[in-house]
C-alpha atoms as a PDB file:
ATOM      1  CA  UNK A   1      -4.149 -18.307 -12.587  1.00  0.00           C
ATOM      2  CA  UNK A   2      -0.608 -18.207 -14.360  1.00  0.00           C
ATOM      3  CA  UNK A   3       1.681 -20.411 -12.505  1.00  0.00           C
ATOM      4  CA  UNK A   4       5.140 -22.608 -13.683  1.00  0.00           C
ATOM      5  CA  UNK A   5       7.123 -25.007 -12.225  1.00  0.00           C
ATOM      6  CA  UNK A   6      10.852 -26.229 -12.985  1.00  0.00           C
ATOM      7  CA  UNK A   7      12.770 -28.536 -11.865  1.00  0.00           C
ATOM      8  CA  UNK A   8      16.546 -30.097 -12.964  1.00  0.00           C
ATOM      9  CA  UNK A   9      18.186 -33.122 -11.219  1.00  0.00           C
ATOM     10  CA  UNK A  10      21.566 -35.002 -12.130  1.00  0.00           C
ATOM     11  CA  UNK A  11      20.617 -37.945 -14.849  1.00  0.00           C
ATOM     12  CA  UNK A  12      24.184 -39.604 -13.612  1.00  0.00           C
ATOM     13  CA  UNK A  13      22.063 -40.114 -10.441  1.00  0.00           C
ATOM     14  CA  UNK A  14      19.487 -42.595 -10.349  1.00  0.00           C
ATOM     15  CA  UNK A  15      17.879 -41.520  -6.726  1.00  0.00           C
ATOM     16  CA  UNK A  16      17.426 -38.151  -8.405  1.00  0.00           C
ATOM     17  CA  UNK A  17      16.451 -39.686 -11.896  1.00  0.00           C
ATOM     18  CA  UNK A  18      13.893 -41.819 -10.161  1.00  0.00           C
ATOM     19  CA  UNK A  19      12.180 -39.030  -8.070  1.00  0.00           C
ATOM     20  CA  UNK A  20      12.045 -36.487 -11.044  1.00  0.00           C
ATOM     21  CA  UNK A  21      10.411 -39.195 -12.844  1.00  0.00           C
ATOM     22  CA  UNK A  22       7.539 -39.827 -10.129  1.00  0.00           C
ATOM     23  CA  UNK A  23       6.890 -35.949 -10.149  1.00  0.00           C
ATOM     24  CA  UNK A  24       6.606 -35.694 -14.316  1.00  0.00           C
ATOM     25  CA  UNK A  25       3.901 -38.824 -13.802  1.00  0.00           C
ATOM     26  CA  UNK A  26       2.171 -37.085 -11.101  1.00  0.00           C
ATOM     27  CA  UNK A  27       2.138 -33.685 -12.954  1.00  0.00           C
ATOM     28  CA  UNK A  28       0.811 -35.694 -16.559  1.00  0.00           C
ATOM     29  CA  UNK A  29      -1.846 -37.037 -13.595  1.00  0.00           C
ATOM     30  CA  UNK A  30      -3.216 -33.719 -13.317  1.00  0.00           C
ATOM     31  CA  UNK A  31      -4.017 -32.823 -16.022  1.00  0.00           C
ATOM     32  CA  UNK A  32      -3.613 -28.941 -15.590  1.00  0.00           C
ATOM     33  CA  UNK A  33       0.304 -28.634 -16.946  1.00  0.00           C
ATOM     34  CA  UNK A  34       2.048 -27.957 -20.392  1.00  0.00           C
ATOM     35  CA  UNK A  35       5.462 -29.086 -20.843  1.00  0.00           C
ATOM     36  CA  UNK A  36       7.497 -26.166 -22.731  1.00  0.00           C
ATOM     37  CA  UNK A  37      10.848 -27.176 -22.501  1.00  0.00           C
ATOM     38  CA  UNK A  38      12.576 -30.699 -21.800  1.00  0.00           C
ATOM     39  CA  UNK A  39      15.981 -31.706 -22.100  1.00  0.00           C
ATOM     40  CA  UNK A  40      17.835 -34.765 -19.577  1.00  0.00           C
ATOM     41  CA  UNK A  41      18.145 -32.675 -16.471  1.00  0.00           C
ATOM     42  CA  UNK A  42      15.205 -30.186 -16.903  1.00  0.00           C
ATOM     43  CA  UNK A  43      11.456 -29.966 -17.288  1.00  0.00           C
ATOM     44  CA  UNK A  44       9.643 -26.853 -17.390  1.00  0.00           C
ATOM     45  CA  UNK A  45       6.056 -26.573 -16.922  1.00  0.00           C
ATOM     46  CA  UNK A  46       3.325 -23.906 -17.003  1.00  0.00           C
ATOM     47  CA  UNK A  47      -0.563 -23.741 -16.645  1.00  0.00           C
ATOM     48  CA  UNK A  48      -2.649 -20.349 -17.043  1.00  0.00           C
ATOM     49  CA  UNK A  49      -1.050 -19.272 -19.716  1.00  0.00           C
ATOM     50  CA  UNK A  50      -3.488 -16.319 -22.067  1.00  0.00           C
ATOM     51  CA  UNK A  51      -1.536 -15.430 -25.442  1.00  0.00           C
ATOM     52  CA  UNK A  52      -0.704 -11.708 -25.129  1.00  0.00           C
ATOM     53  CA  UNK A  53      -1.188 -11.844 -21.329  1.00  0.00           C
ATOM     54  CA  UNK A  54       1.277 -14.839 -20.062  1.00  0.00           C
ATOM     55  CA  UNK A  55       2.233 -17.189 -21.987  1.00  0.00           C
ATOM     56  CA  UNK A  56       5.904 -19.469 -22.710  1.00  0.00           C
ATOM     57  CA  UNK A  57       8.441 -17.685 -25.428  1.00  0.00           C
ATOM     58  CA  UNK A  58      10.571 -20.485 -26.558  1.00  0.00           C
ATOM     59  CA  UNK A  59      13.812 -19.949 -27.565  1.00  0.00           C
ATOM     60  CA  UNK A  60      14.441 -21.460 -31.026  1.00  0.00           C
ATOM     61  CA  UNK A  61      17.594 -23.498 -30.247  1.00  0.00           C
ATOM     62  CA  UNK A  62      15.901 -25.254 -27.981  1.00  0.00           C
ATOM     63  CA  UNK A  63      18.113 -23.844 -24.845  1.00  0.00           C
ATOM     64  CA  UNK A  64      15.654 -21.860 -22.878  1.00  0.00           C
ATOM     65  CA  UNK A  65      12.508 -20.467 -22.326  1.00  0.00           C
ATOM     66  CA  UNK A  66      11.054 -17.171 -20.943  1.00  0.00           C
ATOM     67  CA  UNK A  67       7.644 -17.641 -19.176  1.00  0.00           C
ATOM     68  CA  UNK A  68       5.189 -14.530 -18.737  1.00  0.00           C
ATOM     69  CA  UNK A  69       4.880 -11.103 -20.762  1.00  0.00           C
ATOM     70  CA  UNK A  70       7.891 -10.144 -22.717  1.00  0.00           C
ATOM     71  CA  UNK A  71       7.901  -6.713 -24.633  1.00  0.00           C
ATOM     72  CA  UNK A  72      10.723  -5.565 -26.981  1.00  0.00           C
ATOM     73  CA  UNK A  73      12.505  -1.898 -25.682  1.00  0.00           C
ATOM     74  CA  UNK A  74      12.062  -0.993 -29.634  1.00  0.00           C
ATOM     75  CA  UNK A  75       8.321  -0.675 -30.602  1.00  0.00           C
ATOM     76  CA  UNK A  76       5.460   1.594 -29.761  1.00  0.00           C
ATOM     77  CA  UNK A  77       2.793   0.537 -27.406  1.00  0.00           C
ATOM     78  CA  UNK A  78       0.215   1.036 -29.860  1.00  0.00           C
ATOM     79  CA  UNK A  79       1.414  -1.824 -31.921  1.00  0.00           C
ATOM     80  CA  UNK A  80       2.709  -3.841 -28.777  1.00  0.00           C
ATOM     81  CA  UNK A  81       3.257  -7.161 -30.387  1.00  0.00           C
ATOM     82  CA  UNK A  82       0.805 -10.074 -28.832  1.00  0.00           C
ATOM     83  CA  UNK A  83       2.411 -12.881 -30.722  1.00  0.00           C
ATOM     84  CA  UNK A  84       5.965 -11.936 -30.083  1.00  0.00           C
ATOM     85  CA  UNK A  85       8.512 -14.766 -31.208  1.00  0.00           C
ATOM     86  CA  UNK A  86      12.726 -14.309 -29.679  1.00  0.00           C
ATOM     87  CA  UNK A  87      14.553 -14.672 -32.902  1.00  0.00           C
ATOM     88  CA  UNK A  88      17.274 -16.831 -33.726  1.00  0.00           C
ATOM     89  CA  UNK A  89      19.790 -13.789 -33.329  1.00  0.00           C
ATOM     90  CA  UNK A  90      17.755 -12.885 -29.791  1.00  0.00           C
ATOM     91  CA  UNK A  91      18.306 -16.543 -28.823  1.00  0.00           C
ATOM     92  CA  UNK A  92      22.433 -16.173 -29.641  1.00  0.00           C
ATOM     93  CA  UNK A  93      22.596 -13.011 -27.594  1.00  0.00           C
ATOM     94  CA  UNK A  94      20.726 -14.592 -24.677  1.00  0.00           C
ATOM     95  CA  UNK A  95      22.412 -17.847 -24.666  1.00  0.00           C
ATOM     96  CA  UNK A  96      26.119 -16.112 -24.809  1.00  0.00           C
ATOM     97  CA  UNK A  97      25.214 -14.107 -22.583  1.00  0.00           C
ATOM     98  CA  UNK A  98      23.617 -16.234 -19.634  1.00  0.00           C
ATOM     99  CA  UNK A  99      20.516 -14.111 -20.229  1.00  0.00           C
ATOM    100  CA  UNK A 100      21.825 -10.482 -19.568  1.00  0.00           C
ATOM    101  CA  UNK A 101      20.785  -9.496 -23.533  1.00  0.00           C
ATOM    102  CA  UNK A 102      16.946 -10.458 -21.724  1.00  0.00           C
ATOM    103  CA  UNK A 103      17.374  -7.392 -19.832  1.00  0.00           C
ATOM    104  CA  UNK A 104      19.238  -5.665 -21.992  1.00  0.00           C
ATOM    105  CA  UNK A 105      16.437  -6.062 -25.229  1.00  0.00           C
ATOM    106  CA  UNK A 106      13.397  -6.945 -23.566  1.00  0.00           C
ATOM    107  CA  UNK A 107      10.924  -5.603 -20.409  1.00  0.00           C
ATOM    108  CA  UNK A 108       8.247  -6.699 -19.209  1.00  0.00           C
ATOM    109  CA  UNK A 109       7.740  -9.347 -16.526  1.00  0.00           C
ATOM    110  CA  UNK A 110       9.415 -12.637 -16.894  1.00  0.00           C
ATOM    111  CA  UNK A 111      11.252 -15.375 -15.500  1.00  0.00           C
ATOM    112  CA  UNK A 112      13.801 -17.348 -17.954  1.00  0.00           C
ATOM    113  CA  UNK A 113      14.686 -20.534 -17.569  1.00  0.00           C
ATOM    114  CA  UNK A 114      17.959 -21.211 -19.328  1.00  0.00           C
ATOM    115  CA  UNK A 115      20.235 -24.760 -20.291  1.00  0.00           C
ATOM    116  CA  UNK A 116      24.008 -23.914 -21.436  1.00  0.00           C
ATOM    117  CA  UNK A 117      25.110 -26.675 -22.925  1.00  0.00           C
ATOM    118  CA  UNK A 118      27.957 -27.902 -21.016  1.00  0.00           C
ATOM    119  CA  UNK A 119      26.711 -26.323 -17.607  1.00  0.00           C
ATOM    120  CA  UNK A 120      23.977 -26.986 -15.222  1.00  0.00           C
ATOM    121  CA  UNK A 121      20.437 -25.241 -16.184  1.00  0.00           C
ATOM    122  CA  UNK A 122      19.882 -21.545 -14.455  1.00  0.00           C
ATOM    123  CA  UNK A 123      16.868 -19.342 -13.278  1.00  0.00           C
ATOM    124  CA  UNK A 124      16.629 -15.586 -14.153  1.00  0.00           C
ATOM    125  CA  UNK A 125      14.461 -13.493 -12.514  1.00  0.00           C
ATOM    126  CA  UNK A 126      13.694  -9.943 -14.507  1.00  0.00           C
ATOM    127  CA  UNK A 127      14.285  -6.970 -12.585  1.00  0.00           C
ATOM    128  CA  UNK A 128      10.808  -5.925 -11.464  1.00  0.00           C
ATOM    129  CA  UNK A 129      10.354  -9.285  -9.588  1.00  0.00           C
ATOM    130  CA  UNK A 130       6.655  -8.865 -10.523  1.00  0.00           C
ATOM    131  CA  UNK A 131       6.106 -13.068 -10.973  1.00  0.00           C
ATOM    132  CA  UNK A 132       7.134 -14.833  -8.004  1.00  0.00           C
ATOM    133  CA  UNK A 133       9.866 -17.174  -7.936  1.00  0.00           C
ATOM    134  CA  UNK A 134      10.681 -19.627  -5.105  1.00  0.00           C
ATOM    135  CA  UNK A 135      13.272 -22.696  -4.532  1.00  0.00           C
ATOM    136  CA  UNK A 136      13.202 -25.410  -2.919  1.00  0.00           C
ATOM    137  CA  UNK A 137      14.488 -29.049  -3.032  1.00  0.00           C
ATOM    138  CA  UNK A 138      13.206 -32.719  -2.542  1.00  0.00           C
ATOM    139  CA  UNK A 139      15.312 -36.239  -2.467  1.00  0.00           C
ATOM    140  CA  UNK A 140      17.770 -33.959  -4.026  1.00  0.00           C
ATOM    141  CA  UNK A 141      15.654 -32.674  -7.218  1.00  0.00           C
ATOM    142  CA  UNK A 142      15.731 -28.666  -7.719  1.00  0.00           C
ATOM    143  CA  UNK A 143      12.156 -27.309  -7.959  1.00  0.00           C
ATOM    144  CA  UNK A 144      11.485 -23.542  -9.278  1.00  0.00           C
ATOM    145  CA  UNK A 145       8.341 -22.333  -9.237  1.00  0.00           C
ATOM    146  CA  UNK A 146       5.549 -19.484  -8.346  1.00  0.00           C
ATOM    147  CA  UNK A 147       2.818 -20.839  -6.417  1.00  0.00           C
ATOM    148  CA  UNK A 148       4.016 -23.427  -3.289  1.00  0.00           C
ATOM    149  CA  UNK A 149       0.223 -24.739  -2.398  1.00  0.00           C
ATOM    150  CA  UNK A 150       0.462 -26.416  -5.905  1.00  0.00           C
ATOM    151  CA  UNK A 151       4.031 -27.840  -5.904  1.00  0.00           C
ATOM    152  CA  UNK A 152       3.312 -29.466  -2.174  1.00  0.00           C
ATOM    153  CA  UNK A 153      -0.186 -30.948  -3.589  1.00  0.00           C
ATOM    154  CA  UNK A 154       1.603 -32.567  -6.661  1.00  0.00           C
ATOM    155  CA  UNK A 155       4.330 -33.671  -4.740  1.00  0.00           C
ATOM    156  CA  UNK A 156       2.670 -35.070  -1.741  1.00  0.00           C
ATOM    157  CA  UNK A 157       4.998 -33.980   0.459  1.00  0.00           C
ATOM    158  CA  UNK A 158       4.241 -31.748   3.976  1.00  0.00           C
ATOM    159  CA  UNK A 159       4.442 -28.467   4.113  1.00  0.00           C
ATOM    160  CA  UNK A 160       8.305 -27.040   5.359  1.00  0.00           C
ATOM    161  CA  UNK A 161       8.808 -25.957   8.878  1.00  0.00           C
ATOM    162  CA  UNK A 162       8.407 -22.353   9.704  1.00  0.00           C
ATOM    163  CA  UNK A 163      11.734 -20.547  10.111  1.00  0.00           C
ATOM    164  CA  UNK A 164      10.389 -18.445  13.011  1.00  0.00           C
ATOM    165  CA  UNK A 165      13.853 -15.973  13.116  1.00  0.00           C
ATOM    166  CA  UNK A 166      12.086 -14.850   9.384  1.00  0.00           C
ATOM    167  CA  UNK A 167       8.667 -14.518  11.275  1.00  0.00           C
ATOM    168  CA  UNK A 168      10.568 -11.641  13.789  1.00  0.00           C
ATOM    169  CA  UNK A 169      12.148  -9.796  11.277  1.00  0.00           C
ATOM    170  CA  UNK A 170       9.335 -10.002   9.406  1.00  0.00           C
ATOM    171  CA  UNK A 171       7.253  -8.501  12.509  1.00  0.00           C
ATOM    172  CA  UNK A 172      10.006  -6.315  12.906  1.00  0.00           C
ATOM    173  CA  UNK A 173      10.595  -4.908   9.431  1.00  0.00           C
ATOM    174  CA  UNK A 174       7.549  -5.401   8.456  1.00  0.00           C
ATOM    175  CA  UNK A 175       9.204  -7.547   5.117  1.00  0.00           C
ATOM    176  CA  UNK A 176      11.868  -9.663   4.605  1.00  0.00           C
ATOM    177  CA  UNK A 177      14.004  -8.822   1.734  1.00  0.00           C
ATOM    178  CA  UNK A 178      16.581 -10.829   1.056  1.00  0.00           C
ATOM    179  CA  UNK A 179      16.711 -14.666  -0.658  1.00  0.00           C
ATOM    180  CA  UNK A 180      15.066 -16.058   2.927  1.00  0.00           C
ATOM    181  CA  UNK A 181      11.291 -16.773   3.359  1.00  0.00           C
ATOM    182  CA  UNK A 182       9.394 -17.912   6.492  1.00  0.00           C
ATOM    183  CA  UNK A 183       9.770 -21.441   5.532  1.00  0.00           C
ATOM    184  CA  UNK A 184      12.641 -23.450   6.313  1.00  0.00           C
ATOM    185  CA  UNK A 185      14.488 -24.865   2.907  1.00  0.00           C
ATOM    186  CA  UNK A 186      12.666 -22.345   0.702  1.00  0.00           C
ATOM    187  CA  UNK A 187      14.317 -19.322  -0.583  1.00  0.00           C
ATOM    188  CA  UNK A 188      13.974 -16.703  -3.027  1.00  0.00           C
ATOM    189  CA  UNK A 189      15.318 -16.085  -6.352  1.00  0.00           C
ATOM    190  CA  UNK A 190      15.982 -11.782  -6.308  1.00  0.00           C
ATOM    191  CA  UNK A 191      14.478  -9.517  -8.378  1.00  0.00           C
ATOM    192  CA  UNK A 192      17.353  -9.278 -11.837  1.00  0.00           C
ATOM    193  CA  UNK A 193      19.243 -12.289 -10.234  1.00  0.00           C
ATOM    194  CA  UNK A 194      20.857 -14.943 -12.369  1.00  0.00           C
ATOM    195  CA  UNK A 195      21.037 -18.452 -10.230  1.00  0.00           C
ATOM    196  CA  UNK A 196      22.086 -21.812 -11.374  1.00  0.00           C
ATOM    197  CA  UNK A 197      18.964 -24.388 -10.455  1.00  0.00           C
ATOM    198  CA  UNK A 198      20.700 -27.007  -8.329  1.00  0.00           C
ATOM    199  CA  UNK A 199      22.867 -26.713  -5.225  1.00  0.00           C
ATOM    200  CA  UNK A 200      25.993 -25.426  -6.958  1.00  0.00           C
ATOM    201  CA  UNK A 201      29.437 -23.578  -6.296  1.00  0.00           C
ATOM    202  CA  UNK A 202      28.342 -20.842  -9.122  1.00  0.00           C
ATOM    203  CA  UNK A 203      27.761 -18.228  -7.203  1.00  0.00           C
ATOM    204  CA  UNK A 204      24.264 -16.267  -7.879  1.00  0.00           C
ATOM    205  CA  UNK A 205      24.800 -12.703 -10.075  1.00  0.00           C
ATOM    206  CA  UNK A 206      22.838  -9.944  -9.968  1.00  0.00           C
ATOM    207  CA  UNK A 207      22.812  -8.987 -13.641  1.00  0.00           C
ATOM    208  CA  UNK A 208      20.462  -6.062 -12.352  1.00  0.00           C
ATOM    209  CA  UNK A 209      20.229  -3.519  -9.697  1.00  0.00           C
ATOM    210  CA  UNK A 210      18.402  -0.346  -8.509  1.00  0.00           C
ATOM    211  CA  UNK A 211      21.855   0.924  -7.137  1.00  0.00           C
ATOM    212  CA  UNK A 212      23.738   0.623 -10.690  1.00  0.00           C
ATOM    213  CA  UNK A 213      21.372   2.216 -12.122  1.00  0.00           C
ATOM    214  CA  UNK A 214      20.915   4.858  -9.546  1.00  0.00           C
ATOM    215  CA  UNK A 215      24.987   5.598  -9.697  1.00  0.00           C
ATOM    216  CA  UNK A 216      25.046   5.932 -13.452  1.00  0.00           C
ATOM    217  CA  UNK A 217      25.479   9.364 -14.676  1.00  0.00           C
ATOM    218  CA  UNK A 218      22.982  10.865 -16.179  1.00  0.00           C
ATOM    219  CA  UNK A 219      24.430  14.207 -18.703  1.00  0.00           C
ATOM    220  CA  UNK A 220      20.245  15.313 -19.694  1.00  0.00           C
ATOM    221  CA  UNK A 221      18.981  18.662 -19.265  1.00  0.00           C
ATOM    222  CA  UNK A 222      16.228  18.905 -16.902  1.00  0.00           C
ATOM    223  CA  UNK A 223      13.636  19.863 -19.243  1.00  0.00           C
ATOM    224  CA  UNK A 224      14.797  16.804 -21.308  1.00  0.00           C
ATOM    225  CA  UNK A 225      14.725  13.936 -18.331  1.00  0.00           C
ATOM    226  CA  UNK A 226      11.203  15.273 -17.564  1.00  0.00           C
ATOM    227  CA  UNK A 227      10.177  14.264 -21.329  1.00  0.00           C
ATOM    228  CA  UNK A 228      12.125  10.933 -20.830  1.00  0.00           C
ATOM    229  CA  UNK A 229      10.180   9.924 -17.678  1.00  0.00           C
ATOM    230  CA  UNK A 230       7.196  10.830 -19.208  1.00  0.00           C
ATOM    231  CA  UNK A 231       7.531   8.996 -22.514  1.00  0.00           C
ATOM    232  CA  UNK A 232       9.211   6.220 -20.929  1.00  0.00           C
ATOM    233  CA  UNK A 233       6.252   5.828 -18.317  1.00  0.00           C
ATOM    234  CA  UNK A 234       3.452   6.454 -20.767  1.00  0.00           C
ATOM    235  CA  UNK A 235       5.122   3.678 -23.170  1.00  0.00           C
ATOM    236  CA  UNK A 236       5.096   1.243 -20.503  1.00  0.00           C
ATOM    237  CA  UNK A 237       1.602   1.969 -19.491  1.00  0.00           C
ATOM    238  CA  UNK A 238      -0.230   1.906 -22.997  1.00  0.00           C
ATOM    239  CA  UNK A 239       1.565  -1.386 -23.430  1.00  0.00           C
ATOM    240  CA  UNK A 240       0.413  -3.081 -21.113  1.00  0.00           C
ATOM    241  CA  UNK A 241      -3.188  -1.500 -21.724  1.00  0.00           C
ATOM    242  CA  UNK A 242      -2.502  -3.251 -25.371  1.00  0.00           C
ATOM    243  CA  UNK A 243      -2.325  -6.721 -23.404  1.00  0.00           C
ATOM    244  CA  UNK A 244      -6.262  -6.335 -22.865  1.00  0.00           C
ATOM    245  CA  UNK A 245      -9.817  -5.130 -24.176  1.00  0.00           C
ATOM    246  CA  UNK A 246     -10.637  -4.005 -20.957  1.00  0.00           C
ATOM    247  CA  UNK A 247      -9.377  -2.122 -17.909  1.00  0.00           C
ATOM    248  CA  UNK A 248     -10.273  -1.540 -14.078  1.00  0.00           C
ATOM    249  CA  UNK A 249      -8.548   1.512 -13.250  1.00  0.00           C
ATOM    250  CA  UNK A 250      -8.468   1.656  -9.290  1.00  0.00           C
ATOM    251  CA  UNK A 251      -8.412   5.279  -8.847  1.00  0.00           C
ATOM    252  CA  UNK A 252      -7.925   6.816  -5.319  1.00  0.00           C
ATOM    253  CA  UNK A 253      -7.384   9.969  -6.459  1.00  0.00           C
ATOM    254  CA  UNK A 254      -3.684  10.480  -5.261  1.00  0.00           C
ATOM    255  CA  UNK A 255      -0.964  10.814  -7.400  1.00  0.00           C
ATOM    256  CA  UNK A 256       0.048   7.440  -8.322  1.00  0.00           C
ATOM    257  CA  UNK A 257      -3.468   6.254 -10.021  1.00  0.00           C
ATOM    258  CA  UNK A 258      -4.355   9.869 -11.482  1.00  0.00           C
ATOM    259  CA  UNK A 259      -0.747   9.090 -13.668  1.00  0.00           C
ATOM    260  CA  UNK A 260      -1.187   5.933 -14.852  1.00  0.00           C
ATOM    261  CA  UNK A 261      -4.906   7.004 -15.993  1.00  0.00           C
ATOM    262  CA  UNK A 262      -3.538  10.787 -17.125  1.00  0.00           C
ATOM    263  CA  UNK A 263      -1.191   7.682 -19.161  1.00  0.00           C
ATOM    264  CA  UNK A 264      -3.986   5.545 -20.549  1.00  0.00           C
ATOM    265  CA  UNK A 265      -5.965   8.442 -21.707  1.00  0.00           C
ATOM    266  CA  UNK A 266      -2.922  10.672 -23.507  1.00  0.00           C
ATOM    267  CA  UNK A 267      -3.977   9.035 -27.054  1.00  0.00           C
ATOM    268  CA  UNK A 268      -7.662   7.464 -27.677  1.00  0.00           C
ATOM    269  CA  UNK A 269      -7.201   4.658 -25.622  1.00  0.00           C
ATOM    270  CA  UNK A 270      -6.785   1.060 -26.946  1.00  0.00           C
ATOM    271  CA  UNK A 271      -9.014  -0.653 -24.367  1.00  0.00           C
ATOM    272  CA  UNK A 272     -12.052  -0.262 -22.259  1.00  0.00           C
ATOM    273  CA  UNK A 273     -11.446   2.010 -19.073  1.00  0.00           C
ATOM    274  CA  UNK A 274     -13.860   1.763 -16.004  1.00  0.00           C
ATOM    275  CA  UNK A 275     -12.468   4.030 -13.083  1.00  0.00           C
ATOM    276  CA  UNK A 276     -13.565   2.685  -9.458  1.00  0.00           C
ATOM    277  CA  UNK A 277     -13.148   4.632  -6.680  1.00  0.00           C
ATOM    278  CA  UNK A 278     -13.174   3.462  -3.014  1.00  0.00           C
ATOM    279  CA  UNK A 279     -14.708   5.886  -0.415  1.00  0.00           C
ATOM    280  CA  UNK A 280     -15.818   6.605   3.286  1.00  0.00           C
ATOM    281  CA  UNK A 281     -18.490   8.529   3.584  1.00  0.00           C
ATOM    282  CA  UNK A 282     -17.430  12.025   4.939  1.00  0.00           C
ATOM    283  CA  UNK A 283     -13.644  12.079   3.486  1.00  0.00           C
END
């Protein structure tokens, strides 16, 4: 299973200094982790990764790195590139940017973890929110990461209290949407958000949103924003059906599943495709 884990302290302090220390020994203790980027007040980590599949893009200066499946908006998805490398003129963009050219150039799902160099180290989350991304802190050290079983194993530490005002709404809403989970002290980095690690007065951006982009104008003839949603969808299916020599195609027979496969079959198909359908006898 892909997971990563990040965290950033203050090197001025030596409580913080000292902890982050104890939890880089305890991670090279396991055994399971890669280091793929390191500077004074951040360590990024990942385990899982499958080249093609999810993996760490390094950004060539050094100042970041973008963990999980990145596709370029240029390209075809026959030719989807496995061993994609972010360019020294990628890195600029992204770096002067805080990380909006990611969104701007690249899809996919990610989550970037970025070091300015005279500001404190920030998280960005790409706008499907398809990896998970959580936040939390100990003796003052900031810990990103995906999977919370592993962080509170490595760390030692007991699990957080339940925040039971998340547990109604949650029963309520059925979800909780927002930056609070059902834990006390651990939050939620939002889908396109930009945050900076630490406890900080920078205030969290949204460098994405379904709203902008449903209150842009859109000037295309019917006939030709049907061909758009169909070539845009179809691209983004086929490459991801690149990613892999074989597919299970769970396929209900409802609209949703008889798309994607009308997708993965609209050229001869670039992987194996085994449809399995779930029935009740009598339906």
């Amino acid at each position: 299973m892909f997971r990563y884990l990040a965290m950033s302290w203050n090197p001025l302090s030596e409580a913080q200094t000292d902890y982050a220390g104890r939890i880089q020994a305890a991670i090279a203790s396991d055994g399971e982790w890669q280091l793929v980027l390191a500077s004074a007040r951040l360590h990024v980590y990942v385990t899982g990764c499958v080249g093609g599949i999810n993996q760490a893009y390094g950004l060539p200066s050094g100042r970041g790195v973008v963990l999980g499946r990145l596709f370029r908006r240029k390209g075809t998805p026959e030719v989807a590139d496995r061993n994609l490398q972010i360019s020294m003129e990628e890195d600029a963009r992204v770096v002067e940017s805080d990380g909006r050219s990611l969104i701007n150039e690249f899809w996919g799902r990610w989550i970037a973890f970025l070091k300015p160099q005279a500001d404190e180290p920030l998280v960005l989350r790409d706008p499907t929110g398809t990896l998970p991304c959580f936040r939390m802190e100990v003796e003052n050290v900031s810990l990103v990461f995906s999977w919370l079983e592993g962080v509170l194993r490595l760390l030692n530490v007991p699990s957080p209290p339940v925040n039971w005002a998340a547990v109604a709404a949650a029963l309520v809403y059925r979800r909780l949407c927002g930056r609070e989970t059902a834990l006390e002290g651990v939050s939620q980095v939002l889908a396109g958000e930009l945050m900076a690690m630490s406890q900080s007065s920078r205030s969290p951006r949204l460098l994405w949103s379904a709203a902008d982009m449903a209150r842009a104008s859109g000037d295309a003839e019917p006939h030709r924003a049907v061909q758009m949603l169909r070539d845009s969808t179809t691209l983004c299916v086929r490459s991801w059906m690149s990613c892999y020599d074989d597919i299970v195609l769970r396929l209900s027979g409802g609209a949703d599943s008889s798309i994607l496969l009308g997708c993965l079959v609209v050229a001869p198909p670039t992987a194996g495709i085994l449809c399995l359908n779930y029935h009740s006898p009598g339906s």
